[in-house]
Protein backbone atom coordinates (compact mmCIF):
# COMPACT_ATOMS: atom_id res chain seq x y z
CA UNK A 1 -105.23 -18.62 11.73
CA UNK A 2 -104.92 -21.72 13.79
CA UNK A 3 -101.78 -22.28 15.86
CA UNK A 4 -100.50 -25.46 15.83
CA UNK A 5 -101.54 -26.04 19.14
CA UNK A 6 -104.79 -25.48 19.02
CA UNK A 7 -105.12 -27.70 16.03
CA UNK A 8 -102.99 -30.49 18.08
CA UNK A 9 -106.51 -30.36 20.13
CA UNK A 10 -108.66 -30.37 17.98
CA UNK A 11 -106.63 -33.73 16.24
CA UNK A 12 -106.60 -35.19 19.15
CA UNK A 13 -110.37 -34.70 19.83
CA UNK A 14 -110.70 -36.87 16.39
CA UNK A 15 -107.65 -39.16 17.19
CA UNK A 16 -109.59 -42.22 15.90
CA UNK A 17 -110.97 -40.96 12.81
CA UNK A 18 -107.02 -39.22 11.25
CA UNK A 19 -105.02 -42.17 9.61
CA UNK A 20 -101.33 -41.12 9.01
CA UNK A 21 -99.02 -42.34 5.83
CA UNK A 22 -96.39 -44.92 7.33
CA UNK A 23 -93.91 -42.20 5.92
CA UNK A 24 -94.66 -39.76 8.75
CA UNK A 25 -95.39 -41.67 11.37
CA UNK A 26 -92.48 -40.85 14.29
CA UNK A 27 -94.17 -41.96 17.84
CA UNK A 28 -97.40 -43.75 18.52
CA UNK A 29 -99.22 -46.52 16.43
CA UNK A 30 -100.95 -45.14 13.23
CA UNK A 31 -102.50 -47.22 10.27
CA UNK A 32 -101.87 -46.50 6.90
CA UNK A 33 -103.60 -44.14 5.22
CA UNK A 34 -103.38 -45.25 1.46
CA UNK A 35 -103.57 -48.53 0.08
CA UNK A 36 -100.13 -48.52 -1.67
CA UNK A 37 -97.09 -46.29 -0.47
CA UNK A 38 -96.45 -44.51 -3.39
CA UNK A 39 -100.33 -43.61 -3.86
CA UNK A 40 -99.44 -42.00 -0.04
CA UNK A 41 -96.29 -40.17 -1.23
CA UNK A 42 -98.32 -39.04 -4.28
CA UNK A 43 -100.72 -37.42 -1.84
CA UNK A 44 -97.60 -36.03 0.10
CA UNK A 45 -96.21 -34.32 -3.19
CA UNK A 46 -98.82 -31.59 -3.67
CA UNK A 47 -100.31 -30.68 -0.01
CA UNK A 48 -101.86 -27.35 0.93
CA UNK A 49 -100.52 -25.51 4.16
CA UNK A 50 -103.56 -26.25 5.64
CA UNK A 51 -103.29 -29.74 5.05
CA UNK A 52 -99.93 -29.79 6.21
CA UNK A 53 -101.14 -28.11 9.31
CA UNK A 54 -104.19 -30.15 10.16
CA UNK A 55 -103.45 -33.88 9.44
CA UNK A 56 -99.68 -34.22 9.19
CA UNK A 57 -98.27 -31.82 12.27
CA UNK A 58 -100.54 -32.74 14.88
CA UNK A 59 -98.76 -36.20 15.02
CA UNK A 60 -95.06 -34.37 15.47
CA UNK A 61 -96.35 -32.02 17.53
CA UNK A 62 -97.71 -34.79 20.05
CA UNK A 63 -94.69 -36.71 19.65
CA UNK A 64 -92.20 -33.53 20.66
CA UNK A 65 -94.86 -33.07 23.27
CA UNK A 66 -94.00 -36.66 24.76
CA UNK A 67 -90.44 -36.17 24.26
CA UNK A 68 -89.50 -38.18 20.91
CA UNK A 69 -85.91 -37.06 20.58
CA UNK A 70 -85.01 -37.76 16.62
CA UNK A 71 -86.51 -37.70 13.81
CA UNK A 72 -86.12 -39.14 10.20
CA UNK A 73 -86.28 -37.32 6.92
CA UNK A 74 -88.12 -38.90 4.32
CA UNK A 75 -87.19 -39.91 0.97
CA UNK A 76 -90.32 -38.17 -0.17
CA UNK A 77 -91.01 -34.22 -1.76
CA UNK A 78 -93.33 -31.42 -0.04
CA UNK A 79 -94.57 -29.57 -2.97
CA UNK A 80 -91.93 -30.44 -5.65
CA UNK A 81 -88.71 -30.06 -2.75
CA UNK A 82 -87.11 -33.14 -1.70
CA UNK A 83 -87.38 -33.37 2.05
CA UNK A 84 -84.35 -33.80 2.86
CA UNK A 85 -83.36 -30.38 0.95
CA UNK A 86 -86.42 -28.20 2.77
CA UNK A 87 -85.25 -25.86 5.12
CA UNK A 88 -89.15 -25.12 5.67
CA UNK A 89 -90.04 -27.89 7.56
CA UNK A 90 -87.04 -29.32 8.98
CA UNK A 91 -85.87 -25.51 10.52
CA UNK A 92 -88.49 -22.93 10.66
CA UNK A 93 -91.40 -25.39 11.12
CA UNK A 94 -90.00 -29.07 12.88
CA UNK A 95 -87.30 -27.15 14.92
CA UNK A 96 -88.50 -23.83 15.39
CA UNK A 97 -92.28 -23.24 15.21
CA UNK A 98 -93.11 -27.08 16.52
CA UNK A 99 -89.70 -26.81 19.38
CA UNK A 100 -88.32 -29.84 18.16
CA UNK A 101 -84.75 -29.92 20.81
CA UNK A 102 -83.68 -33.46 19.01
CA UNK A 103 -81.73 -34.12 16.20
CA UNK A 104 -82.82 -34.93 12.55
CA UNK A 105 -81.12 -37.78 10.66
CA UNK A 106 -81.22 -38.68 7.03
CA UNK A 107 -82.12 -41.44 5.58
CA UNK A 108 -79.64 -43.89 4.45
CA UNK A 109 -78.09 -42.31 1.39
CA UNK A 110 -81.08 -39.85 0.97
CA UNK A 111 -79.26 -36.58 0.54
CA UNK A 112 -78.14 -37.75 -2.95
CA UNK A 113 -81.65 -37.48 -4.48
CA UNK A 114 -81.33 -34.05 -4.00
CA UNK A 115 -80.77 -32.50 -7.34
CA UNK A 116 -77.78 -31.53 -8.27
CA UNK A 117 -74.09 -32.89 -7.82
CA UNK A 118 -72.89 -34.20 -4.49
CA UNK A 119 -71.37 -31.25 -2.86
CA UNK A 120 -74.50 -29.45 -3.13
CA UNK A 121 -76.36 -32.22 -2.01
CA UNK A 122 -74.48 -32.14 1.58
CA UNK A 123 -74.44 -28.04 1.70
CA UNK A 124 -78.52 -27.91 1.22
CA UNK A 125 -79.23 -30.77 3.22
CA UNK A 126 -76.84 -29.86 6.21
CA UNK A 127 -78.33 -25.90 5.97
CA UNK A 128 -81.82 -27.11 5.55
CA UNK A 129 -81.70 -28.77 9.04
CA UNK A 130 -80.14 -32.43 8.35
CA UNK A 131 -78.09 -32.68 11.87
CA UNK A 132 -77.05 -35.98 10.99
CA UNK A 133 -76.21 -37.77 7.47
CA UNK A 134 -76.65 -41.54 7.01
CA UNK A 135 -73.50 -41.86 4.05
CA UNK A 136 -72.83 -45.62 3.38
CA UNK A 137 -69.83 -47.30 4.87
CA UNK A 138 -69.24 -48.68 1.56
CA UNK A 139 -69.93 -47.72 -2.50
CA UNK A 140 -72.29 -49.86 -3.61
CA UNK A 141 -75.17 -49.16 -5.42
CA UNK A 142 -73.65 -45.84 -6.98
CA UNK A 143 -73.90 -44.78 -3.95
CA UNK A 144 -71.11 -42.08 -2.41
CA UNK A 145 -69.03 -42.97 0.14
CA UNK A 146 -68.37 -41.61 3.43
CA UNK A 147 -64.59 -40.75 2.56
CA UNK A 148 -66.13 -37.87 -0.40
CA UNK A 149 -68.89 -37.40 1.99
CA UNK A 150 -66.24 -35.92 5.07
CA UNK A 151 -64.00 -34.47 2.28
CA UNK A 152 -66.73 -32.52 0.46
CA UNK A 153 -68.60 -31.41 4.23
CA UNK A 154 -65.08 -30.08 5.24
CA UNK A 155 -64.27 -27.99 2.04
CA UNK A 156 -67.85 -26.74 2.11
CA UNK A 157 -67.52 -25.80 5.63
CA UNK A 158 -63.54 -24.24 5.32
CA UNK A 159 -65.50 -22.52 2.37
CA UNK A 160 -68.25 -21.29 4.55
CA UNK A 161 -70.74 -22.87 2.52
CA UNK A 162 -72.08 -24.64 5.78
CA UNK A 163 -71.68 -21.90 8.24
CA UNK A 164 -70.05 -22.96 11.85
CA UNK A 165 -73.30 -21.62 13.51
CA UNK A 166 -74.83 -24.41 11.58
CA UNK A 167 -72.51 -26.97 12.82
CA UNK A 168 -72.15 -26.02 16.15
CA UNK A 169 -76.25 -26.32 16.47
CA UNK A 170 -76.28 -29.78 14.98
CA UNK A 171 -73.80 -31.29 17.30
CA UNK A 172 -75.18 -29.68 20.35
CA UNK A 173 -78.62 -31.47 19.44
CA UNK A 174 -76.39 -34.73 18.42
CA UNK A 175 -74.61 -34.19 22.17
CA UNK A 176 -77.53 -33.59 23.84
CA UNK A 177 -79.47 -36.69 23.22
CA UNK A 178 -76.95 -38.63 23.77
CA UNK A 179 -75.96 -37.16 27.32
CA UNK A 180 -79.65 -37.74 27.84
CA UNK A 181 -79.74 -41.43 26.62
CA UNK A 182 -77.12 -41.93 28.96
């Protein structure tokens, strides 16, 4: 099987013909790939490994390569599992098998399309990789707010429903970019 960086070669050795969805597009300048955005996230929904492999990670691996230092979730689902809930590619395959040092952030509100209620919505998200969570300031929209957000992330922590490992790891990647950003 191909590693991913031998298949970062071989993308980049066809750089002009591989148009990436404005979803997953985190460093460079890409077109879009599908004439609407939700024909693109259709697409997204039901990819093979190998697709995953040779047209979406080549991108993040090149931009990790070149030191991008965050990265956004999407809104979208890999294979039926909201993003934002996959420990599969934010962990073992963003931060681990790609060497991603940054941090990932949510997307505004995001977290709460994961199924289920709210507390379980921060505890999968947070243990799937989520480093950072983008709560609104305010309830609007049905949205949560920030006060249940911290109230809910401490009892699941004091619970040990986050563990502290997983804590500790996202604010040393939070800390670290910003001592590097100055």
């Amino acid at each position: 099987e191909m590693c991913i960086r031998d298949r970062l070669i071989s993308w980049r050795s066809k750089m002009d013909t591989y148009k990436i969805d404005w979803k997953d597009v985190v460093h460079g300048s890409f077109e879009i790939e599908a004439s609407s955005s939700s024909e693109a996230l259709e697409k997204f929904k039901s990819l093979t490994k190998d697709e995953l492999y040779d047209r979406y990670l080549p991108p993040y691996q090149d931009a990790i390569d070149n030191g991008v230092l965050t990265v956004m979730a999407s809104f979208n689902s890999f294979n039926g599992e909201k993003c934002h809930a996959s420990k599969y590619l934010l962990t073992d395959l963003l931060k681990d098998e790609l060497g991603f040092k940054g941090f990932v952030v949510s997307d505004w509100a995001a977290i709460e399309n994961i199924p289920g209620d709210y507390k379980s919505d921060i505890i999968i998200s947070i243990n799937a990789g989520i480093d950072m969570v983008m709560v609104p300031g305010a309830v609007r929209d049905g949205k949560e707010s920030y006060q249940n957000f911290l109230k809910l992330f401490e009892e699941s922590v004091v619970d040990g429903s986050i563990p502290m490992d997983r804590v500790d790891d996202a604010v040393r990647r939070i800390l670290l970019i910003k001592k590097q950003s100055g």
